[in-house]
PDB file of N, CA and C in Angstrom:
ATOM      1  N   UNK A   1     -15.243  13.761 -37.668  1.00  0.00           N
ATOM      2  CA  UNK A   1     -16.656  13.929 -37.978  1.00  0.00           C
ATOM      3  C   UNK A   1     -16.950  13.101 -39.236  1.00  0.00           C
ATOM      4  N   UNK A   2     -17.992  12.285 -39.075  1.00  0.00           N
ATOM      5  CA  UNK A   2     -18.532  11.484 -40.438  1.00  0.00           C
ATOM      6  C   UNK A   2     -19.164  12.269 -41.390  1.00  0.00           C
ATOM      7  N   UNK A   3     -19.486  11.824 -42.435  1.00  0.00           N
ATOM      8  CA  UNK A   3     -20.168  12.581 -43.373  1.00  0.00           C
ATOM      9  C   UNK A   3     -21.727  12.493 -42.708  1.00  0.00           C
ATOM     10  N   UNK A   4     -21.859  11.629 -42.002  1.00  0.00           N
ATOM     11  CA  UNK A   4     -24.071  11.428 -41.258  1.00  0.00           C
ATOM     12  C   UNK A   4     -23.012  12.995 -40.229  1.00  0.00           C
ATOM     13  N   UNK A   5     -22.735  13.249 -39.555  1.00  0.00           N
ATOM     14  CA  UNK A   5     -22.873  14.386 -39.196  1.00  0.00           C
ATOM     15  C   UNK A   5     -22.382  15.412 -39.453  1.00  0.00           C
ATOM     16  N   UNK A   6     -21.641  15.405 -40.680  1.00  0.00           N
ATOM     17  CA  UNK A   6     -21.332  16.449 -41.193  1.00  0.00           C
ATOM     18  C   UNK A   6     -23.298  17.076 -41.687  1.00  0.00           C
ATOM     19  N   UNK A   7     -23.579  15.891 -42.269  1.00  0.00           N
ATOM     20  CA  UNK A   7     -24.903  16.589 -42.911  1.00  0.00           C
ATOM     21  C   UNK A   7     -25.945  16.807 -41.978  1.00  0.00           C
ATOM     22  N   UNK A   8     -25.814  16.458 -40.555  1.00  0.00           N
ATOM     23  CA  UNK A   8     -26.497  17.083 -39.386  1.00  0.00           C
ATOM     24  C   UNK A   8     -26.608  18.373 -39.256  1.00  0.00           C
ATOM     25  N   UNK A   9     -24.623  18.583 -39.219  1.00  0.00           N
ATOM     26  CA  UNK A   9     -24.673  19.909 -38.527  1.00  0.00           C
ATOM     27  C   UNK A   9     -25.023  20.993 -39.723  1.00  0.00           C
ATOM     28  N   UNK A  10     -25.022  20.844 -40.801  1.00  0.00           N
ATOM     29  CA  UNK A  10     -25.402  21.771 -42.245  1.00  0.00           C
ATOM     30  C   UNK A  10     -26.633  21.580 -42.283  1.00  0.00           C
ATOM     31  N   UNK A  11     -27.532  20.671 -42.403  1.00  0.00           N
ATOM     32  CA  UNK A  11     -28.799  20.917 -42.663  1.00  0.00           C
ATOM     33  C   UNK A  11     -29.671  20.292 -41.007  1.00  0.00           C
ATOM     34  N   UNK A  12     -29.317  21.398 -40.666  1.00  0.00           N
ATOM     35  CA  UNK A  12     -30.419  20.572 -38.800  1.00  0.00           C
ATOM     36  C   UNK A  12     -31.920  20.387 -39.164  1.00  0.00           C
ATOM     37  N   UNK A  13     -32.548  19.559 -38.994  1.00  0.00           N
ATOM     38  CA  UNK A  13     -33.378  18.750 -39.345  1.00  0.00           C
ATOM     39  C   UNK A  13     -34.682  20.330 -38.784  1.00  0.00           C
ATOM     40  N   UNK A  14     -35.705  20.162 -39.478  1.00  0.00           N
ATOM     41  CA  UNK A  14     -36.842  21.654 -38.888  1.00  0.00           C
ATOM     42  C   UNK A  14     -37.605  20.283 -38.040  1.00  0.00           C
ATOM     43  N   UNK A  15     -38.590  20.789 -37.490  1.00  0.00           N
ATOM     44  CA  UNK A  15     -39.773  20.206 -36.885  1.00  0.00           C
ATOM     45  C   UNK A  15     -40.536  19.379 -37.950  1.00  0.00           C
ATOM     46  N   UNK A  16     -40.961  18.412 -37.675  1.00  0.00           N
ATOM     47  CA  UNK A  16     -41.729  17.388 -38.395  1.00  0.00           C
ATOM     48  C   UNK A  16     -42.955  18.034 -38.872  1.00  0.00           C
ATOM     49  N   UNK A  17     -43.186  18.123 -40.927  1.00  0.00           N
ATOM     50  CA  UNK A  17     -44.588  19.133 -40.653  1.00  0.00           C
ATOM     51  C   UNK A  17     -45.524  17.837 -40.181  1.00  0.00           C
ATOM     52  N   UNK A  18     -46.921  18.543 -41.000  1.00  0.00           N
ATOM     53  CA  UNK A  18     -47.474  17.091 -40.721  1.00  0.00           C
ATOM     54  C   UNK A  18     -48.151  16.510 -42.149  1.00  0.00           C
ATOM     55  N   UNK A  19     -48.551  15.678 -42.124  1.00  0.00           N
ATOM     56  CA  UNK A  19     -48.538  15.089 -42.791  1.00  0.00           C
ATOM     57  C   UNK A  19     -50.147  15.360 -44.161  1.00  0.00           C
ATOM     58  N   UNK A  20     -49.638  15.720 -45.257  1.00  0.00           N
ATOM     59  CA  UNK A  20     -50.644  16.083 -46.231  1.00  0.00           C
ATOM     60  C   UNK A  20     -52.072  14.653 -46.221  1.00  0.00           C
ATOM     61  N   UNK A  21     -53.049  15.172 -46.590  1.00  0.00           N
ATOM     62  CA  UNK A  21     -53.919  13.916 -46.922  1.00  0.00           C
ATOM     63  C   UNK A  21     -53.691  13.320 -48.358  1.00  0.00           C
ATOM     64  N   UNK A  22     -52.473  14.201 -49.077  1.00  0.00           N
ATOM     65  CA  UNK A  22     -52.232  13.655 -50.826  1.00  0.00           C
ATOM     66  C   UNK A  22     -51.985  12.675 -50.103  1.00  0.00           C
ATOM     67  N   UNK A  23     -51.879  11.363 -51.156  1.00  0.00           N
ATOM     68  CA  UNK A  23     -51.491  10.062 -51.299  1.00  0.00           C
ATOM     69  C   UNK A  23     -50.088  10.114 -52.830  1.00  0.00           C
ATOM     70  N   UNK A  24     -48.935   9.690 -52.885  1.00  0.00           N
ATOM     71  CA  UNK A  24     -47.505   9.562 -53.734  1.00  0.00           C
ATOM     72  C   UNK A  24     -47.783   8.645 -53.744  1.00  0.00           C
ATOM     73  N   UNK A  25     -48.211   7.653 -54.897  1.00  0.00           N
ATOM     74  CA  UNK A  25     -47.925   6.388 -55.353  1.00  0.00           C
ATOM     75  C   UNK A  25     -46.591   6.145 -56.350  1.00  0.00           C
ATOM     76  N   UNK A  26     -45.183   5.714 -55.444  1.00  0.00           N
ATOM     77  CA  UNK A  26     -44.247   5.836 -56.222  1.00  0.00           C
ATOM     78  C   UNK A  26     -43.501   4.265 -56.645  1.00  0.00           C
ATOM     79  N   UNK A  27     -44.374   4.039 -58.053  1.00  0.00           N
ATOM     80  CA  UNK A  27     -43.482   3.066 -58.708  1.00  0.00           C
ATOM     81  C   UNK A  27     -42.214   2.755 -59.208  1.00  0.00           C
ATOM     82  N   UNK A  28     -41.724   0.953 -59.189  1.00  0.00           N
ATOM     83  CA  UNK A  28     -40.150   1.395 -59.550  1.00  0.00           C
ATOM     84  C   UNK A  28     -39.199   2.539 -58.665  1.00  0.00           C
ATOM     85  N   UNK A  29     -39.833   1.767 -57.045  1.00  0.00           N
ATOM     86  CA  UNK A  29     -39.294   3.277 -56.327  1.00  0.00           C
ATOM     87  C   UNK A  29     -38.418   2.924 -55.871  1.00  0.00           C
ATOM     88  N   UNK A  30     -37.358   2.031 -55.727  1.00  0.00           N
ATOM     89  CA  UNK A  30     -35.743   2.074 -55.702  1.00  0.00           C
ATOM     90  C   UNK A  30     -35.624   2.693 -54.005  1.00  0.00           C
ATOM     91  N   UNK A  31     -34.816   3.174 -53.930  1.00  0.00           N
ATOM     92  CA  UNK A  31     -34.323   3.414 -52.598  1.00  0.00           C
ATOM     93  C   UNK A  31     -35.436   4.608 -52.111  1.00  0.00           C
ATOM     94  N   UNK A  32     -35.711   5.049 -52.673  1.00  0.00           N
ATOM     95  CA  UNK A  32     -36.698   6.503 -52.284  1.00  0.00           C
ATOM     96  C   UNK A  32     -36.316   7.644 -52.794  1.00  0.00           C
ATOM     97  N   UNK A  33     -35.464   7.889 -53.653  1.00  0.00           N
ATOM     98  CA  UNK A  33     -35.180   9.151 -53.625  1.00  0.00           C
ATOM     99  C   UNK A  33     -35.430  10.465 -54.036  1.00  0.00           C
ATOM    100  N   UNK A  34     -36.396  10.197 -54.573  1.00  0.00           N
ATOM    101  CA  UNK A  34     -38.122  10.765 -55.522  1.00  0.00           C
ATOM    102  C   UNK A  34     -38.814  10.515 -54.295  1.00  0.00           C
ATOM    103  N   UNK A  35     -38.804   9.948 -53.753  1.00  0.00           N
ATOM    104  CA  UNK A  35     -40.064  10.273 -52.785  1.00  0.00           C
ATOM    105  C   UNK A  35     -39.375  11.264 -51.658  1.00  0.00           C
ATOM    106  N   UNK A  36     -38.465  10.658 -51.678  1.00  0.00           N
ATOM    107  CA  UNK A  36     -38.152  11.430 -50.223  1.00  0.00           C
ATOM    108  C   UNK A  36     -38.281  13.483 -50.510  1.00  0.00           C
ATOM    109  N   UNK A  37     -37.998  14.091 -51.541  1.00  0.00           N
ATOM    110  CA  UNK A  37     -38.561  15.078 -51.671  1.00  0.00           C
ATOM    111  C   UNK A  37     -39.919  15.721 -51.205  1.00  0.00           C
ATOM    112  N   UNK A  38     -41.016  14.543 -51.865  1.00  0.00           N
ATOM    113  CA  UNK A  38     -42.346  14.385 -51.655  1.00  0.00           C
ATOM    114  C   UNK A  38     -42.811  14.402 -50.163  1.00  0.00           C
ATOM    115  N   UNK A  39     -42.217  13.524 -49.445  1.00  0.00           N
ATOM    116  CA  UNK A  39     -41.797  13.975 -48.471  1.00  0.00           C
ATOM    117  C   UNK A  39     -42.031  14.771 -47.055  1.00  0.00           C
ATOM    118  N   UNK A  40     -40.968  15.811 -47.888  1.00  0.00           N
ATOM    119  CA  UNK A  40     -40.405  16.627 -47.009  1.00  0.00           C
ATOM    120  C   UNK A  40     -40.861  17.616 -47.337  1.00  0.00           C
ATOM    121  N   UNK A  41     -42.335  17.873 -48.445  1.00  0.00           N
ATOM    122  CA  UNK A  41     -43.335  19.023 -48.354  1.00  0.00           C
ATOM    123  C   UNK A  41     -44.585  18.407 -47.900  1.00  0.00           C
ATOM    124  N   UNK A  42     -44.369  17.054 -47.286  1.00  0.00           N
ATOM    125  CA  UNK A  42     -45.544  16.627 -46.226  1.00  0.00           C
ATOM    126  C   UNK A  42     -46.845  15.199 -47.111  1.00  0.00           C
ATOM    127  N   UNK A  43     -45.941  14.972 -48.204  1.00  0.00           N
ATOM    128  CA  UNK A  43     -47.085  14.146 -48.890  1.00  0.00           C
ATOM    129  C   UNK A  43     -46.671  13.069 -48.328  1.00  0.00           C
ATOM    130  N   UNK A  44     -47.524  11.870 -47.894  1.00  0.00           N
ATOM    131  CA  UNK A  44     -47.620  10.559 -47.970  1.00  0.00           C
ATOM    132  C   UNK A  44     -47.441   9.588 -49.183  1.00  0.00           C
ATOM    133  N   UNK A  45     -45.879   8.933 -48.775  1.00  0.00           N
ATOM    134  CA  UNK A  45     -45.602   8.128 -49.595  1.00  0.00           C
ATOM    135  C   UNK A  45     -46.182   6.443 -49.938  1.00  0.00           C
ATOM    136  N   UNK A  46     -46.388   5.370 -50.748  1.00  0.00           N
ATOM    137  CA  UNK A  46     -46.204   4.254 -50.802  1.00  0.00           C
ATOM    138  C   UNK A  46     -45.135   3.399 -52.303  1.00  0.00           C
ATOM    139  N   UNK A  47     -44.163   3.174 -52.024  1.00  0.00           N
ATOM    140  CA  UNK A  47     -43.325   2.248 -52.999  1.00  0.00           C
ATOM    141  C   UNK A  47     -43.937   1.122 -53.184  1.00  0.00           C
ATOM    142  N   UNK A  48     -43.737   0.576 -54.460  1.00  0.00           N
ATOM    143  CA  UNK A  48     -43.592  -0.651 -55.184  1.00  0.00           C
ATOM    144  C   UNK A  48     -42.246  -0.578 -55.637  1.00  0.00           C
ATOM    145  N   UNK A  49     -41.719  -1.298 -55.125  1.00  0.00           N
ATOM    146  CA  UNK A  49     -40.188  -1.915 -55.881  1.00  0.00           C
ATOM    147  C   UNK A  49     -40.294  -3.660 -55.590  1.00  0.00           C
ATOM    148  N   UNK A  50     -39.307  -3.984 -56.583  1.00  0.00           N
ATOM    149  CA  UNK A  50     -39.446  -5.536 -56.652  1.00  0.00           C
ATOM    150  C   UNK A  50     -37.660  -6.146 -56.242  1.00  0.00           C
ATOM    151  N   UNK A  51     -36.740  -5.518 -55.733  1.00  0.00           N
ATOM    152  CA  UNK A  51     -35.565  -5.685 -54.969  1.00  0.00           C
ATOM    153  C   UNK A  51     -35.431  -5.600 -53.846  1.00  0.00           C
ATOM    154  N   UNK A  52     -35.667  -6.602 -53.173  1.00  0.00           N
ATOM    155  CA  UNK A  52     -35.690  -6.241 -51.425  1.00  0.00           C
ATOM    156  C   UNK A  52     -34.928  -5.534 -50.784  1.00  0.00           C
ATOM    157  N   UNK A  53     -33.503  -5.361 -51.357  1.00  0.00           N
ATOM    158  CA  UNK A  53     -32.508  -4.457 -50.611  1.00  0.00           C
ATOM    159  C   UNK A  53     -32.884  -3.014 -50.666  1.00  0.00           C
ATOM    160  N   UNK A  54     -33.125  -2.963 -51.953  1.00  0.00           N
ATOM    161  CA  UNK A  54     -34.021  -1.339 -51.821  1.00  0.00           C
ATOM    162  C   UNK A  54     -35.304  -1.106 -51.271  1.00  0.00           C
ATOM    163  N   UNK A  55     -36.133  -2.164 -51.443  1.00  0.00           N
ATOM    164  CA  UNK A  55     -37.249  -1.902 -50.765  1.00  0.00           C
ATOM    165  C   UNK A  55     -37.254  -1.682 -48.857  1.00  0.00           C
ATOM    166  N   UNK A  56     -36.137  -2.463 -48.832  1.00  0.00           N
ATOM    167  CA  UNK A  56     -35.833  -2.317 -47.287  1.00  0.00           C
ATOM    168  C   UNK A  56     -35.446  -0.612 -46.718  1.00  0.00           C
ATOM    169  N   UNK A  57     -34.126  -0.627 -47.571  1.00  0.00           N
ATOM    170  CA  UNK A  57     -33.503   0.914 -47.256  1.00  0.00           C
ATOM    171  C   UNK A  57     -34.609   2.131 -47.597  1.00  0.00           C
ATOM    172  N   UNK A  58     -35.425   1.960 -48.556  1.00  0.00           N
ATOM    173  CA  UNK A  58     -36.578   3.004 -48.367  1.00  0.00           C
ATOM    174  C   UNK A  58     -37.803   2.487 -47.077  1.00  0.00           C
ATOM    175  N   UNK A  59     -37.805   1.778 -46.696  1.00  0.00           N
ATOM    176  CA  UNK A  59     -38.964   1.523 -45.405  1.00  0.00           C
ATOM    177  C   UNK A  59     -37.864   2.462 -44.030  1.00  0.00           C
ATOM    178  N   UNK A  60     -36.449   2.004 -44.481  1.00  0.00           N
ATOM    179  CA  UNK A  60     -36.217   2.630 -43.463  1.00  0.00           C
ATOM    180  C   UNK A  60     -35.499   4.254 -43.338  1.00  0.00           C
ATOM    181  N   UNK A  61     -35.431   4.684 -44.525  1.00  0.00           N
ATOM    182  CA  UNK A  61     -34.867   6.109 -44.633  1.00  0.00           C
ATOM    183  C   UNK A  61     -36.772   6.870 -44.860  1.00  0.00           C
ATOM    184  N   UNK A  62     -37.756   6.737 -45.027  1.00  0.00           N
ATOM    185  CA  UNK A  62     -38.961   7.647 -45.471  1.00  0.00           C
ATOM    186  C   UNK A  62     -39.806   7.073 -44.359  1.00  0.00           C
ATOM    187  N   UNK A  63     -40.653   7.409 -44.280  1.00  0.00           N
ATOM    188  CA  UNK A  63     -42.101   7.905 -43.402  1.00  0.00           C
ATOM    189  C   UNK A  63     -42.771   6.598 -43.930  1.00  0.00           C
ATOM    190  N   UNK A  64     -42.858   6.651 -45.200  1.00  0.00           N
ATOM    191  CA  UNK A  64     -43.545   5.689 -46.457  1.00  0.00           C
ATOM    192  C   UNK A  64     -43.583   4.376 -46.257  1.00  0.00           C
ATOM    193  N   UNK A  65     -44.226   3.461 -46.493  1.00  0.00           N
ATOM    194  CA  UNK A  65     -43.489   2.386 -47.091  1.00  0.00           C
ATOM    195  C   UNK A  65     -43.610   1.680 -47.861  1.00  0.00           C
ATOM    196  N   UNK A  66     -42.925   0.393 -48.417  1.00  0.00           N
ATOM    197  CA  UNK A  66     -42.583   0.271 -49.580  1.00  0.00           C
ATOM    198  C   UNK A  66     -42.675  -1.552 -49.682  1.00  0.00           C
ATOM    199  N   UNK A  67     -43.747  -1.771 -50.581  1.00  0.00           N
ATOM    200  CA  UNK A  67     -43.883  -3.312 -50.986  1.00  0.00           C
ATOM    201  C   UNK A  67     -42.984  -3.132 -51.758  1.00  0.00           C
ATOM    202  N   UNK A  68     -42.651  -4.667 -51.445  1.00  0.00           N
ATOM    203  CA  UNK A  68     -41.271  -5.660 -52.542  1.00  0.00           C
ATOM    204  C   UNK A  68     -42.524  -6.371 -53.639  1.00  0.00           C
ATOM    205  N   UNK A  69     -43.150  -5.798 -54.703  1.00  0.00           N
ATOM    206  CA  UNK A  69     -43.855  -6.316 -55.335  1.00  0.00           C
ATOM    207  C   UNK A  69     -43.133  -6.254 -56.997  1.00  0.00           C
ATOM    208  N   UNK A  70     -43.131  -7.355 -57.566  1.00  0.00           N
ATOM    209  CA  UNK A  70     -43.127  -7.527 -58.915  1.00  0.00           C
ATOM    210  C   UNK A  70     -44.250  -7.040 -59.443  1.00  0.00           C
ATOM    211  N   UNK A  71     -44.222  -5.337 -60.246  1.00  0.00           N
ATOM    212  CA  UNK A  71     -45.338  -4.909 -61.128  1.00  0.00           C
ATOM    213  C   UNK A  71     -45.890  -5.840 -62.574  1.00  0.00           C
ATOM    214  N   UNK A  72     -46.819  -6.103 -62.721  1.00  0.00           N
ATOM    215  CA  UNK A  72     -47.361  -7.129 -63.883  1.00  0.00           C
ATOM    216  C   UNK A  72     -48.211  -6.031 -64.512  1.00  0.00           C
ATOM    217  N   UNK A  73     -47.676  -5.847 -66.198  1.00  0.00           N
ATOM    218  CA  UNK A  73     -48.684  -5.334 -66.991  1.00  0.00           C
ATOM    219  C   UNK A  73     -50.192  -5.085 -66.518  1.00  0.00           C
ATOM    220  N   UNK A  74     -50.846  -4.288 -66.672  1.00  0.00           N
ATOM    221  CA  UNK A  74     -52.605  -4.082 -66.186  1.00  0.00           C
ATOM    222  C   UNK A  74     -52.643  -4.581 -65.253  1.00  0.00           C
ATOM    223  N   UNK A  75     -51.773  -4.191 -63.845  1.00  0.00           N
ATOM    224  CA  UNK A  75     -52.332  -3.502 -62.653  1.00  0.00           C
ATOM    225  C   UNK A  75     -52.673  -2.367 -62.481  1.00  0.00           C
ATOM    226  N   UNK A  76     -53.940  -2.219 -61.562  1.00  0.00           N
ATOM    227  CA  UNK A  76     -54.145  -0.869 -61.138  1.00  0.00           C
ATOM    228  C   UNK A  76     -53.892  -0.583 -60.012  1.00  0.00           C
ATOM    229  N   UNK A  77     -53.043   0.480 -59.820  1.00  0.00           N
ATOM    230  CA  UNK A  77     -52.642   0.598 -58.193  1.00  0.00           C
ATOM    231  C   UNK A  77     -52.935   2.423 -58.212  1.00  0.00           C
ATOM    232  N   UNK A  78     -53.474   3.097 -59.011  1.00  0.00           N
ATOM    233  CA  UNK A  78     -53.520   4.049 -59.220  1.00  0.00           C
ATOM    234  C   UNK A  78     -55.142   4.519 -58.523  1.00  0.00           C
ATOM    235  N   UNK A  79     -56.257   3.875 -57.907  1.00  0.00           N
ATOM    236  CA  UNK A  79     -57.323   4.549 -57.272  1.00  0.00           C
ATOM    237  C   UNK A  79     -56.980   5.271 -56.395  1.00  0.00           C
ATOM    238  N   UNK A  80     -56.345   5.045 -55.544  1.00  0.00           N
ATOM    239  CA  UNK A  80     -55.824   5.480 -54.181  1.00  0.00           C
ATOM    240  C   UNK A  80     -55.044   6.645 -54.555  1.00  0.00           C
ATOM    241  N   UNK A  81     -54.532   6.834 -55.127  1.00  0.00           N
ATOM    242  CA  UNK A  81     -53.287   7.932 -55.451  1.00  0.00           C
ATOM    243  C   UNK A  81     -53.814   9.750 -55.791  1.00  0.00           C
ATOM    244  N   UNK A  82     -52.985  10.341 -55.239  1.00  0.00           N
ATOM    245  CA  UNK A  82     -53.513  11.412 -55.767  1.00  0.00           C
ATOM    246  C   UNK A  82     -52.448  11.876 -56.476  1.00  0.00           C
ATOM    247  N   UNK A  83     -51.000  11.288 -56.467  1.00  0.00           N
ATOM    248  CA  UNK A  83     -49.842  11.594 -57.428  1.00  0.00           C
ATOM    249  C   UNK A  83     -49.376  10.623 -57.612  1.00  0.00           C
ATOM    250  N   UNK A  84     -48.947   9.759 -59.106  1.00  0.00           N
ATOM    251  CA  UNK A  84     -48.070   8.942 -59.594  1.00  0.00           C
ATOM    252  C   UNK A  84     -46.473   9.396 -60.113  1.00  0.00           C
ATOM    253  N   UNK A  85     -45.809   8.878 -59.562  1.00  0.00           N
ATOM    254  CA  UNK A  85     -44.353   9.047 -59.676  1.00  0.00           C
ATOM    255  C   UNK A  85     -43.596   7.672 -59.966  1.00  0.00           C
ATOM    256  N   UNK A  86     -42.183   7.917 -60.981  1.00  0.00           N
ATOM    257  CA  UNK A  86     -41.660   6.320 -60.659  1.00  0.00           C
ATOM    258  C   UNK A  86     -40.741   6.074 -62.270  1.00  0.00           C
TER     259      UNK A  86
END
């Protein structure tokens, strides 16, 4: 048994809730792992990370997804959001 199903058979996945109308704006968001909490009490995620390898592995482990953007001093990416994280 691998450790992907060891953690199957311990935590069996519940029913998909659905999905909150919050908006998680999570900067500097790295693989997801702050979001992925967020989550899994139903909020809608979006990443900014500027490393494609992470930006990749969070598009594909979360719901969310996640621009490969270089953040520049005085952007606003914060209208949309109803939680900032990062």
């Amino acid at each position: 048994m691998n450790y992907l199903q060891l953690l199957e058979k311990e935590f069996p996945q519940k029913p998909q809730k659905k999905q909150s109308q919050f908006k998680v704006l999570d900067l500097f968001a790295g693989c997801g792992g702050l979001a992925l909490g967020f989550e899994a009490v139903g909020f809608h995620t979006v990443g900014f990370e500027m490393l494609a390898d992470a930006c990749e592995t969070y598009s594909k482990n979360l719901i969310g997804t996640c621009h490969q953007q270089v953040l520049e001093p005085g952007q606003d990416l914060t209208d949309a959001a109803d939680v900032v994280i990062g």
